[in-house]
C-alpha atoms as a PDB file:
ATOM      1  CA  UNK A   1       0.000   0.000   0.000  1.00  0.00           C
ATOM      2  CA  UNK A   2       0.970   3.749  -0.429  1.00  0.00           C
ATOM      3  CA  UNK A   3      -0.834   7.136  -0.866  1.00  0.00           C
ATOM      4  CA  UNK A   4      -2.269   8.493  -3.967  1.00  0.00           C
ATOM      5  CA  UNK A   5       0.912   7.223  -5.904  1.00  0.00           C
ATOM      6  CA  UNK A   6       1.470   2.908  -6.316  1.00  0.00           C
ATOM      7  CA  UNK A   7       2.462   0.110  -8.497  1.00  0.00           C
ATOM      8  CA  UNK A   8      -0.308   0.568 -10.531  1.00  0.00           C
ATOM      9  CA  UNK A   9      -0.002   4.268 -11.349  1.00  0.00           C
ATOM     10  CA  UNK A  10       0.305   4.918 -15.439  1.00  0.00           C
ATOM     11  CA  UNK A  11       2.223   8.745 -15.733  1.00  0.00           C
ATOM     12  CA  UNK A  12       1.725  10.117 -18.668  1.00  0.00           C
ATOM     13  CA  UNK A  13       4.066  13.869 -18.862  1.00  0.00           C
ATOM     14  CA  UNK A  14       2.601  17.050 -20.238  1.00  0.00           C
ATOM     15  CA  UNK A  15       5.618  18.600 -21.419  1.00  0.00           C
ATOM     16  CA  UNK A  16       7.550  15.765 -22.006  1.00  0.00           C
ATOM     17  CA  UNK A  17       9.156  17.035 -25.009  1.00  0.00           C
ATOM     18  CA  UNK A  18      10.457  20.103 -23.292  1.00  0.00           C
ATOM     19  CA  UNK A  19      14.378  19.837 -21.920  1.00  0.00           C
ATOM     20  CA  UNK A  20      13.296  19.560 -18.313  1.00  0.00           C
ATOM     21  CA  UNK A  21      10.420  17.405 -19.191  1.00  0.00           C
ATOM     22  CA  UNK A  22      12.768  15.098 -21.374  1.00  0.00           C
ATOM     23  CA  UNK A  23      15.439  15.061 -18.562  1.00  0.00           C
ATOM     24  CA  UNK A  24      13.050  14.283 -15.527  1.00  0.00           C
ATOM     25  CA  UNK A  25      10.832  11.699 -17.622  1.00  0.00           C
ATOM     26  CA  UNK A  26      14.352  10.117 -18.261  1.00  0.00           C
ATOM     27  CA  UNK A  27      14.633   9.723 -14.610  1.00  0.00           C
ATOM     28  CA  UNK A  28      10.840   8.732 -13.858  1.00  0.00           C
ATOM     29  CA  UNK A  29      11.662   5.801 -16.657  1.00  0.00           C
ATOM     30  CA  UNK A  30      15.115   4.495 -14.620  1.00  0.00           C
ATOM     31  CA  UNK A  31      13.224   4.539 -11.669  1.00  0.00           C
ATOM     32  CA  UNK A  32      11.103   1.941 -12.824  1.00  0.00           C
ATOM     33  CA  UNK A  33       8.072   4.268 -13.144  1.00  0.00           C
ATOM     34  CA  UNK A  34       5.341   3.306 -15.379  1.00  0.00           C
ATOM     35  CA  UNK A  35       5.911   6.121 -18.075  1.00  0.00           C
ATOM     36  CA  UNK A  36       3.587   5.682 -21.481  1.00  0.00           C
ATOM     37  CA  UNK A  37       3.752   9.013 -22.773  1.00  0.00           C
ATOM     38  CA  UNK A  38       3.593  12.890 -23.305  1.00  0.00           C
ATOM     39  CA  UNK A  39       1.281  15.436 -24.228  1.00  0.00           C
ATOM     40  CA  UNK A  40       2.514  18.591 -26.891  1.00  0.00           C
ATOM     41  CA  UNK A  41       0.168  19.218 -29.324  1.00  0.00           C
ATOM     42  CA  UNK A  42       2.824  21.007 -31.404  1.00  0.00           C
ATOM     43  CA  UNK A  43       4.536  17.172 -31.442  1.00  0.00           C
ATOM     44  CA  UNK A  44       1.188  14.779 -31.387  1.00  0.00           C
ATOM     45  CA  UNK A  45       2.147  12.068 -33.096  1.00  0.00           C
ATOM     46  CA  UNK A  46       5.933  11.762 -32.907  1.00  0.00           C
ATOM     47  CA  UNK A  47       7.727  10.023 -30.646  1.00  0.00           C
ATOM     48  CA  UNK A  48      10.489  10.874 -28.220  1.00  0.00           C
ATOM     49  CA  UNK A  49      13.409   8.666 -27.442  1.00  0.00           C
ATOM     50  CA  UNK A  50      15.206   7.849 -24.384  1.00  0.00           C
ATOM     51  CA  UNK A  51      17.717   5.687 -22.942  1.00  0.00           C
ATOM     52  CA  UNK A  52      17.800   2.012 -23.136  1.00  0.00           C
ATOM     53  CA  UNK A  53      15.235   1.802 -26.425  1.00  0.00           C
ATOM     54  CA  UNK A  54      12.506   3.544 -24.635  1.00  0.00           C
ATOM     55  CA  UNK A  55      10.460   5.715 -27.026  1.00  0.00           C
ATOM     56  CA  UNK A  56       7.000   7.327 -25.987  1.00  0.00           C
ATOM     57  CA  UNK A  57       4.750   8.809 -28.064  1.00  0.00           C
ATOM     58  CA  UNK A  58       3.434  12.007 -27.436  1.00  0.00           C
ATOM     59  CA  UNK A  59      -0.077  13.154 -27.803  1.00  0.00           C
ATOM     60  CA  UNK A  60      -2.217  16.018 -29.013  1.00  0.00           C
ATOM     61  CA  UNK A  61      -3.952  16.016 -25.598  1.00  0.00           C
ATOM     62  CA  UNK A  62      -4.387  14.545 -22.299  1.00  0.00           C
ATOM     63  CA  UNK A  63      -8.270  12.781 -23.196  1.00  0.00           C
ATOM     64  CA  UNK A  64      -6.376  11.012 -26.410  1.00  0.00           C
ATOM     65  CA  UNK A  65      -3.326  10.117 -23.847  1.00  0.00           C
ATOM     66  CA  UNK A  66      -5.286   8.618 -21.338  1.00  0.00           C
ATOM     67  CA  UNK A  67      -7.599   7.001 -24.051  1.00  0.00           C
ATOM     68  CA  UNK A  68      -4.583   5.275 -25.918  1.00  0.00           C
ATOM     69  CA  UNK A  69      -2.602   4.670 -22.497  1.00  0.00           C
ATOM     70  CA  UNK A  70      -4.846   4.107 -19.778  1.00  0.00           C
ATOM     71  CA  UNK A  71      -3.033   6.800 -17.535  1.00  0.00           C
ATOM     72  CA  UNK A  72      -4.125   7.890 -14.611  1.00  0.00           C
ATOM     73  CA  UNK A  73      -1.237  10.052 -13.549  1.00  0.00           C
ATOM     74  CA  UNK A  74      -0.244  13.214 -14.969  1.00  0.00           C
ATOM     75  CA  UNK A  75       3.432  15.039 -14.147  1.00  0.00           C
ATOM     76  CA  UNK A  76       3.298  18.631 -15.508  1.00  0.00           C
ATOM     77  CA  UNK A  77       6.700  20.141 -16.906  1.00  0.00           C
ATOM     78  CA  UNK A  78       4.872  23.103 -18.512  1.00  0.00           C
ATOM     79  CA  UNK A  79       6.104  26.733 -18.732  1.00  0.00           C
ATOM     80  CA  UNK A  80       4.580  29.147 -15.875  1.00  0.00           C
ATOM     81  CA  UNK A  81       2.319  31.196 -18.535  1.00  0.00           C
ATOM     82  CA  UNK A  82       0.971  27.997 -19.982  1.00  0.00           C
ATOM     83  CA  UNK A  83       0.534  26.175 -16.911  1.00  0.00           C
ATOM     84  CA  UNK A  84      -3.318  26.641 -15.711  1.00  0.00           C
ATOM     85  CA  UNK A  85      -4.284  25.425 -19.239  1.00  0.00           C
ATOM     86  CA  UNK A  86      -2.437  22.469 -19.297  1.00  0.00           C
ATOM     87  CA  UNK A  87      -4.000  21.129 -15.821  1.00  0.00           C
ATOM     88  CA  UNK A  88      -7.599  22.850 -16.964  1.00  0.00           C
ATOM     89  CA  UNK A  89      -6.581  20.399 -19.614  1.00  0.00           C
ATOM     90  CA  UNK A  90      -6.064  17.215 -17.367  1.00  0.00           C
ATOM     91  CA  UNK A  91      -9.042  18.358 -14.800  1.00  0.00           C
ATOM     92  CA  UNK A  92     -11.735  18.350 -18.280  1.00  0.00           C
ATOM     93  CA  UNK A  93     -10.378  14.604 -19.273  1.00  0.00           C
ATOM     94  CA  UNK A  94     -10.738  13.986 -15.276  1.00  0.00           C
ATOM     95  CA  UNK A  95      -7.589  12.811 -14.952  1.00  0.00           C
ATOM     96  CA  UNK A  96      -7.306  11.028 -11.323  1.00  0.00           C
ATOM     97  CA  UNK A  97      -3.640  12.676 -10.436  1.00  0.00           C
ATOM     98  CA  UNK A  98      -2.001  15.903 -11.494  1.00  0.00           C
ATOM     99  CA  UNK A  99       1.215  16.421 -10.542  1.00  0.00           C
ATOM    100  CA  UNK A 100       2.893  20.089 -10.944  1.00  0.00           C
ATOM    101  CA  UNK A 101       5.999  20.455 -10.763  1.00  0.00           C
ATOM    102  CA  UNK A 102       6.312  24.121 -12.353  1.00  0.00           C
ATOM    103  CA  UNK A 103       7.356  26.888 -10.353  1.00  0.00           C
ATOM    104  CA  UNK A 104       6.811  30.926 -10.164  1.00  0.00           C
ATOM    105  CA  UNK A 105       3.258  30.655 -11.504  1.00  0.00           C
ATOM    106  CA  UNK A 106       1.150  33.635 -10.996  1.00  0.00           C
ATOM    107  CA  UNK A 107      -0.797  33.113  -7.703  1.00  0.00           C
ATOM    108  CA  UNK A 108      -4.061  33.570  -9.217  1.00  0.00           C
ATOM    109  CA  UNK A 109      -3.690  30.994 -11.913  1.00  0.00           C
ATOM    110  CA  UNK A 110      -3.146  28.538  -9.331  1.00  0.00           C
ATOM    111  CA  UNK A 111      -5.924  29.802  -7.823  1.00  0.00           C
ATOM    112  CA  UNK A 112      -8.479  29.589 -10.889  1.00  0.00           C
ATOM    113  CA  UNK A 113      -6.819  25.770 -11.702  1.00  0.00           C
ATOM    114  CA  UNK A 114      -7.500  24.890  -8.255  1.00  0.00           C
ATOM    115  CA  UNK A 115     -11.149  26.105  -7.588  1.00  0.00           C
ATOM    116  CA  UNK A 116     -11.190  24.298 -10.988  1.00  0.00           C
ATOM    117  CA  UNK A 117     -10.266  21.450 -10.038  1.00  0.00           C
ATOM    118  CA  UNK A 118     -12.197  21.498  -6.537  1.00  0.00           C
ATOM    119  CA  UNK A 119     -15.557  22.256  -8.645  1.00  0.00           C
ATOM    120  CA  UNK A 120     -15.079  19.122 -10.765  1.00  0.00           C
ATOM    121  CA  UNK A 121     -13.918  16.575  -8.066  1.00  0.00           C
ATOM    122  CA  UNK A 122     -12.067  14.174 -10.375  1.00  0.00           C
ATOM    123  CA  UNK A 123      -8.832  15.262  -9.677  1.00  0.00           C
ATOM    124  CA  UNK A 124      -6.500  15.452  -6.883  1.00  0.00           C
ATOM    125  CA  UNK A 125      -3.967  18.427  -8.107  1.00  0.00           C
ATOM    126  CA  UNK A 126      -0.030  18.272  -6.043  1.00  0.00           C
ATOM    127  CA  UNK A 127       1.745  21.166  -6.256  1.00  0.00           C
ATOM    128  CA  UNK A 128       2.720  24.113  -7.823  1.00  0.00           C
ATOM    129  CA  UNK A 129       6.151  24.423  -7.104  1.00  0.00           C
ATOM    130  CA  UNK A 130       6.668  20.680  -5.543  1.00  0.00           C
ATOM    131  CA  UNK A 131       9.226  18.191  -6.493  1.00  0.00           C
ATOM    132  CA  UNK A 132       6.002  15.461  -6.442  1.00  0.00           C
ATOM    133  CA  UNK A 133       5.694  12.585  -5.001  1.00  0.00           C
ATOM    134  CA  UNK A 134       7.132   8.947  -4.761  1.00  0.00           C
ATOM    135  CA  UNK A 135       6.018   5.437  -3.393  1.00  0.00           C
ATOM    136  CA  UNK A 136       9.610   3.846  -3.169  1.00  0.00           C
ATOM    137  CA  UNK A 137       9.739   0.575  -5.182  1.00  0.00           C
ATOM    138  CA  UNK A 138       6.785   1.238  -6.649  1.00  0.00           C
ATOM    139  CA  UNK A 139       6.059   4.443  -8.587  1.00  0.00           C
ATOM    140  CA  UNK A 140       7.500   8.138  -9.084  1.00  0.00           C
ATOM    141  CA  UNK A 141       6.022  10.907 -10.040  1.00  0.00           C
ATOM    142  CA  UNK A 142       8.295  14.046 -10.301  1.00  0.00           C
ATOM    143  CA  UNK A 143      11.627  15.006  -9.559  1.00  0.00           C
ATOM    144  CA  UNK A 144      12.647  13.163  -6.296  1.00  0.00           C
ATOM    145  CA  UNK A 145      15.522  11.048  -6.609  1.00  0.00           C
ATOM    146  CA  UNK A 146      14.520   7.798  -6.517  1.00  0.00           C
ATOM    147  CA  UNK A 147      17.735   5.985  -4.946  1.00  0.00           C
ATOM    148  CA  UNK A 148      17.909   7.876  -1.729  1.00  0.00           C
ATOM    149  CA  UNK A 149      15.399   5.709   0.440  1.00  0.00           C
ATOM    150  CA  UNK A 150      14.137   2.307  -0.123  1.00  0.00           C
ATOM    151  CA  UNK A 151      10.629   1.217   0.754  1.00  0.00           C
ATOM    152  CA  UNK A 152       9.536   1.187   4.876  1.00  0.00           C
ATOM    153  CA  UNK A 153       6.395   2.424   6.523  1.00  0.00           C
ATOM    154  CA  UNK A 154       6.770   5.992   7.323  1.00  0.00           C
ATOM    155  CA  UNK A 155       5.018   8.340   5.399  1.00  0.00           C
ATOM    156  CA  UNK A 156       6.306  11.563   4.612  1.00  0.00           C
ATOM    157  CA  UNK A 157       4.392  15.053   3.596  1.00  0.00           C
ATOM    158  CA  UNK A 158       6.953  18.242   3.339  1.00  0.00           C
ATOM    159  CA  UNK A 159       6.359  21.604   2.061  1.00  0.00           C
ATOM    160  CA  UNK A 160      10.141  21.529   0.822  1.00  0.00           C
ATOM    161  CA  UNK A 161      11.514  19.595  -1.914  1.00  0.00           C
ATOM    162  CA  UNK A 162      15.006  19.608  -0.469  1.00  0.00           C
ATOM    163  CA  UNK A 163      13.965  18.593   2.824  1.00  0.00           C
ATOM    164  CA  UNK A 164      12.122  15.953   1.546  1.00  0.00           C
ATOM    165  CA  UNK A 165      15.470  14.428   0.475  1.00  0.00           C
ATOM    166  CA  UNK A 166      17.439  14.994   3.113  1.00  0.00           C
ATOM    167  CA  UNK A 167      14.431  13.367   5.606  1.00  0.00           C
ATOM    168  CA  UNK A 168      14.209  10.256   2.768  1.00  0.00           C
ATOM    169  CA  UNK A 169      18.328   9.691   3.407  1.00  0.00           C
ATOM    170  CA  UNK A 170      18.388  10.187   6.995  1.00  0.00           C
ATOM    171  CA  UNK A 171      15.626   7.674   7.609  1.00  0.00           C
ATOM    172  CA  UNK A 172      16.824   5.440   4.840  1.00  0.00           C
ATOM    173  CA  UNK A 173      17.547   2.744   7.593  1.00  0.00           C
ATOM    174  CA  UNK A 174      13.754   2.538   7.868  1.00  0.00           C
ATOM    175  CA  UNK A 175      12.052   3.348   4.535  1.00  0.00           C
ATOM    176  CA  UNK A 176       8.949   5.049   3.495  1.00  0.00           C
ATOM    177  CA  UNK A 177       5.824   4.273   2.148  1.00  0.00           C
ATOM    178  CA  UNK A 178       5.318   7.229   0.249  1.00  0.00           C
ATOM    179  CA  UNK A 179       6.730  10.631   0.210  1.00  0.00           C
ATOM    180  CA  UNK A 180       4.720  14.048  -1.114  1.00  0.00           C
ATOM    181  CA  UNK A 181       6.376  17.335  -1.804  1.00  0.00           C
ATOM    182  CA  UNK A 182       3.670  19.508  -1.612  1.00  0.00           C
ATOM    183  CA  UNK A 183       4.947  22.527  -2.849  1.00  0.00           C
ATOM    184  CA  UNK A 184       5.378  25.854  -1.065  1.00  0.00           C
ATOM    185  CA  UNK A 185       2.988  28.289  -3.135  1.00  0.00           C
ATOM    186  CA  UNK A 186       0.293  30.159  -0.906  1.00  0.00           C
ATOM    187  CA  UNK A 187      -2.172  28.003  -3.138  1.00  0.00           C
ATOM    188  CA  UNK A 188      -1.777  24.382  -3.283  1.00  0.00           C
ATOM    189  CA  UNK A 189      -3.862  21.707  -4.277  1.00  0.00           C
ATOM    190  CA  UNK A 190      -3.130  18.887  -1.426  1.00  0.00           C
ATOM    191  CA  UNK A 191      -2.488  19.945   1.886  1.00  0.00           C
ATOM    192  CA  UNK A 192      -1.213  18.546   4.748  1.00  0.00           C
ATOM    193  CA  UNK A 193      -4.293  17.839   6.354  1.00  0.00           C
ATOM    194  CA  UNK A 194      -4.800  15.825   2.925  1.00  0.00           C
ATOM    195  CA  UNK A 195      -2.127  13.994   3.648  1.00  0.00           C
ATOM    196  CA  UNK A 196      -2.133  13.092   6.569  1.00  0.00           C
ATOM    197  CA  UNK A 197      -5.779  11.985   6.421  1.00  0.00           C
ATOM    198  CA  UNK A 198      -4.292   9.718   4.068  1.00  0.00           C
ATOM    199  CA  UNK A 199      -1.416   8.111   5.873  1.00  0.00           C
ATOM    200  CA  UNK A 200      -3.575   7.922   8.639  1.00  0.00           C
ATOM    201  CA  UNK A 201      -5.786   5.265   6.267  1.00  0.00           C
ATOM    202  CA  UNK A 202      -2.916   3.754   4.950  1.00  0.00           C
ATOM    203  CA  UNK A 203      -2.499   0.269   6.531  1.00  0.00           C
ATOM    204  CA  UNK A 204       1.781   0.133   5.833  1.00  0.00           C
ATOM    205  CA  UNK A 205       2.241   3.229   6.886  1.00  0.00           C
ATOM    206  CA  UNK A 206       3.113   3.160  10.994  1.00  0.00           C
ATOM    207  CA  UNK A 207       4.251   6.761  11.433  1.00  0.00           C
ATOM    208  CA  UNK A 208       4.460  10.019  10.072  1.00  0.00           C
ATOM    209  CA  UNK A 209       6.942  12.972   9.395  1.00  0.00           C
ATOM    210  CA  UNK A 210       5.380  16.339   8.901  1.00  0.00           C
ATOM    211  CA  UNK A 211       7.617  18.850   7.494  1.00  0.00           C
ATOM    212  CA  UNK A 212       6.310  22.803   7.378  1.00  0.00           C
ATOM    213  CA  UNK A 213       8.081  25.773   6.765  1.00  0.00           C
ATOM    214  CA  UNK A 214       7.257  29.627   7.854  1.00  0.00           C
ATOM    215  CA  UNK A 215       4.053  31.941   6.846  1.00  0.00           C
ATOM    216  CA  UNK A 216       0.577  30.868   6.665  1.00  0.00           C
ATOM    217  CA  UNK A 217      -1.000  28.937   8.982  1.00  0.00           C
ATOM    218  CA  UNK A 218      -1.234  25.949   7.316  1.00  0.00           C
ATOM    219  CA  UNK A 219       0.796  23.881  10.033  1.00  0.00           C
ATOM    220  CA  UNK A 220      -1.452  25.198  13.111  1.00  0.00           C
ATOM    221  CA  UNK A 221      -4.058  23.960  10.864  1.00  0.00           C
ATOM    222  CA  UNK A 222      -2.678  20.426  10.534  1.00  0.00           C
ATOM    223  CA  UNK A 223      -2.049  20.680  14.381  1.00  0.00           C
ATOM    224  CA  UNK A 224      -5.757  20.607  14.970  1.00  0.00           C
ATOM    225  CA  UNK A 225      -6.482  17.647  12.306  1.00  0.00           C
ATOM    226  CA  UNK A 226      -3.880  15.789  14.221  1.00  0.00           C
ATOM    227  CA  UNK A 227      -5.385  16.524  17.524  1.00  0.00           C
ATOM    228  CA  UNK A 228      -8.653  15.388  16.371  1.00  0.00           C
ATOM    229  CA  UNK A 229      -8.242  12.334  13.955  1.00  0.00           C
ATOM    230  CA  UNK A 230      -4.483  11.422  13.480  1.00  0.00           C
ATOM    231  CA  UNK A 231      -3.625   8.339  15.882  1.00  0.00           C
ATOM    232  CA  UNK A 232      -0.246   6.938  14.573  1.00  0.00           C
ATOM    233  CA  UNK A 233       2.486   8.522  16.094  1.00  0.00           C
ATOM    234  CA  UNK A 234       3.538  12.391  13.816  1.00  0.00           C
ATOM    235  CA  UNK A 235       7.245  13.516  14.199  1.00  0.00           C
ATOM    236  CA  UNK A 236       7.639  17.610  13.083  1.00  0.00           C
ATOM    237  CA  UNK A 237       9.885  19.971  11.595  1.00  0.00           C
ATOM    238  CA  UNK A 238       9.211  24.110  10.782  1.00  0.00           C
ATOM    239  CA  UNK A 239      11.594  25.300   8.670  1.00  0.00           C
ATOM    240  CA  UNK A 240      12.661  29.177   9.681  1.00  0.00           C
ATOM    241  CA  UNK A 241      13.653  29.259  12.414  1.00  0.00           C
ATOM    242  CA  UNK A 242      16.251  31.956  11.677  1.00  0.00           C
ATOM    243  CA  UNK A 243      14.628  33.860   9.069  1.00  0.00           C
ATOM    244  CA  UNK A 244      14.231  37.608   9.541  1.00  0.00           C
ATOM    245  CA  UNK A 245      10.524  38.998   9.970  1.00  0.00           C
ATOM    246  CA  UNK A 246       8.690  40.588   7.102  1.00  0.00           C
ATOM    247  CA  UNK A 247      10.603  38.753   4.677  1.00  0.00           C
ATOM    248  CA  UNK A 248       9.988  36.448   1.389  1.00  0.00           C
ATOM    249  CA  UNK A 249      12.436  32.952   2.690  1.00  0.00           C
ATOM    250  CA  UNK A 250      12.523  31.147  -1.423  1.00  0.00           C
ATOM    251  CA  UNK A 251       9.228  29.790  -1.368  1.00  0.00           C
ATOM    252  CA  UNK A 252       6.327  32.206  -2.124  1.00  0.00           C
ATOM    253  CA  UNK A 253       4.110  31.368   0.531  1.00  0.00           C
ATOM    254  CA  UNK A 254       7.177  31.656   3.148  1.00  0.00           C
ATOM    255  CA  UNK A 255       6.081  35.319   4.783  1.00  0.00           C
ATOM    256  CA  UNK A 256       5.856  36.025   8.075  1.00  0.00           C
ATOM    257  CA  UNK A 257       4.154  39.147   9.285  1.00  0.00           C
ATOM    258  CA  UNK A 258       4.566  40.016  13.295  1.00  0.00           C
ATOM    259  CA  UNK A 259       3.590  36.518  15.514  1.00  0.00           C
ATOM    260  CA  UNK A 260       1.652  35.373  12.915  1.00  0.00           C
ATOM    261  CA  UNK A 261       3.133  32.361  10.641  1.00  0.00           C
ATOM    262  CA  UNK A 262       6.644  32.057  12.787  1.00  0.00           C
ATOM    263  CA  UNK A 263       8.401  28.863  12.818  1.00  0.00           C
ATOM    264  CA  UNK A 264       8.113  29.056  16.927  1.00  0.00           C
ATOM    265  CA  UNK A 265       4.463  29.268  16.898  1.00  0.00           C
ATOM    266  CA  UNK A 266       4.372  26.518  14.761  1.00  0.00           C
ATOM    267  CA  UNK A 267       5.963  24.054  16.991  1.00  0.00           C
ATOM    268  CA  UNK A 268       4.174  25.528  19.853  1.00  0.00           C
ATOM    269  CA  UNK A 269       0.778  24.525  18.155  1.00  0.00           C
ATOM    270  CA  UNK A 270       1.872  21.080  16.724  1.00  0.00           C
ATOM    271  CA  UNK A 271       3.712  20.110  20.183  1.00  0.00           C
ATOM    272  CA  UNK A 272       0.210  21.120  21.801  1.00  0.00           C
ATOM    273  CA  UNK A 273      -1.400  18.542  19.559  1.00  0.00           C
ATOM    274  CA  UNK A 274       1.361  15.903  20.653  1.00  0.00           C
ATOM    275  CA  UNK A 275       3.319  16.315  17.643  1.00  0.00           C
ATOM    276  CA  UNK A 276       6.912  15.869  18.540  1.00  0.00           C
ATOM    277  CA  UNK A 277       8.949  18.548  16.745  1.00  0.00           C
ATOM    278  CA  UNK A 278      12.708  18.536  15.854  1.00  0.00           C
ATOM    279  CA  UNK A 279      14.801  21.555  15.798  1.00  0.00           C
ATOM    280  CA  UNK A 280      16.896  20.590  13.062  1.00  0.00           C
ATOM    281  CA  UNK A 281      16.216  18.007  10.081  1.00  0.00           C
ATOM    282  CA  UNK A 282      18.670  15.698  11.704  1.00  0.00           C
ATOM    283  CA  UNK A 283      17.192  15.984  14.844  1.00  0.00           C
ATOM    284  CA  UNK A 284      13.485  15.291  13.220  1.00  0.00           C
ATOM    285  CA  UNK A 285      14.739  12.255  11.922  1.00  0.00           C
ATOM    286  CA  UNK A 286      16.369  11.351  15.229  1.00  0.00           C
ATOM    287  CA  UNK A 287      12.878  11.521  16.830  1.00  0.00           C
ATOM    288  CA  UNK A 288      11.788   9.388  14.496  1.00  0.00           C
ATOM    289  CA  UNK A 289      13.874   6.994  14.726  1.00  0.00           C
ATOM    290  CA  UNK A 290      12.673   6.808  18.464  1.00  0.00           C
ATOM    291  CA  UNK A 291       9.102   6.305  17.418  1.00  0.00           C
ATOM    292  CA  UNK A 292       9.955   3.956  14.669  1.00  0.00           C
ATOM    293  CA  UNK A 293      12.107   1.497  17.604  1.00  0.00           C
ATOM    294  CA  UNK A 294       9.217   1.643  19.667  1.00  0.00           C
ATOM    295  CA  UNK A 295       6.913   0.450  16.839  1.00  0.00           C
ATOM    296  CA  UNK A 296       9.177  -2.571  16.417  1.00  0.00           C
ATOM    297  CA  UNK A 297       9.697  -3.541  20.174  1.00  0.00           C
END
């Protein structure tokens, strides 16, 4: 078992043709992830070659991709400007999964694309500005290295792509069941909460790390979900601790304004909801490594 993302997930890449989506499809494929095809509508009909003999063919348009292919994933390696039409795209042939990796889209396109999305309740969107999601052994969807963790039965959710992989290697002894990058954008389209909801259902997954970062209140949120509902044992980190008030930290939704959205409240809330919480990555993982002993004896 996994979240969202599993052996039997069929990616199909809008922008596959594209050097980022040609690169990052190339690593989906060596991965082992089922990858069947790409969507340009400049290209439909060609094909696109990778390593080992692999060559996809790329379509006019998600419906005739998933028609043809059977997919039920979509990765999106689309240019900011063009990105809310390519998932309006996937959300009209109700594609299951949308994956978006793209980054620096205009807030309100993610916006529209997400109410969207919401309105038509066929597709779960991840991201903007996310490095995706993986199942270890069993599918990847995105840009997380896939040879960093092997499969386990923590799950993972992380607002920050390169904490993601530094969580995935330190708990490597372990092993996770799936891993989401949720992206960082003031609008995503699976939240913690979503998450964690998830992992909470997910029979091989035994504990959870929540990673959050600074602004919002997204992880004082997730504090009461956890309080409420979550049973299985959540280990924390908020990244920012150090950053200066009043200031944009790399990801767009990372702003704190006076109290509100500071890496210490956020640890105050989630240790309130008995949410262990690490100061540093290492010493997250630490923590979990705790939990994960218990578990076992």
């Amino acid at each position: 078992m996994a979240i969202f993302l599993d052996s039997s997930s069929t990616i199909i890449v809008q922008g596959m043709t594209g050097s980022e989506g040609m690169k990052h499809t190339q690593r989906m494929l060596r991965s082992g992830a089922n990858v069947v095809g790409g969507v340009n509508a400049r290209k439909a009909g060609q094909r696109a070659s990778f390593a080992d003999g692999v060559e996809l063919p790329v379509f006019g348009t998600v419906a005739e991709a998933m028609e043809a292919t059977g997919a039920n994933v979509s990765v999106v390696f689309v240019p900011p400007a063009f990105t809310k039409d390519a998932v309006v795209e996937a959300v009209d042939a109700a594609m299951p999964l949308c994956v978006i990796i793209t980054e620096g889209i205009p807030v309100r396109d993610t916006a529209e694309f997400y109410a969207y999305a919401r309105e038509a309740g066929t597709t779960r969107l991840i991201g903007p500005n996310c490095p995706g999601l993986i199942s270890p052994g069993q599918s990847n969807a995105g840009i997380i290295p896939a040879d960093i963790t092997p499969p386990g039965r923590i799950g993972l959710v992380s607002k920050s792509g390169t904490l993601t992989y530094q969580m995935m290697y330190e708990l490597k002894d372990f092993g996770f069941s799936t891993c989401v990058g949720i992206g960082g954008d003031p609008v995503i389209g699976t939240t913690h909460i979503d998450c964690l909801e998830a992992f909470e259902a997910d029979p091989d997954t035994d504990a959870i790390v929540m990673i959050g970062e600074i602004g919002g209140d997204a992880e004082e949120r997730a504090a009461a979900y956890i309080a409420e509902h979550v049973t299985k044992p959540v280990v924390g980190y908020v990244a920012g601790f150090t950053a200066p008030e009043g200031k944009t930290m790399g990801h767009a939704g990372a702003i704190v304004s006076g109290s509100s959205g500071t890496a210490a409240a956020k640890k105050e809330a989630l240790e309130a909801a008995g949410v262990r919480v690490g100061k540093t990555p290492s010493e997250t993982a630490d923590l979990m490594r705790e939990v994960m002993r218990g578990l076992q004896g």
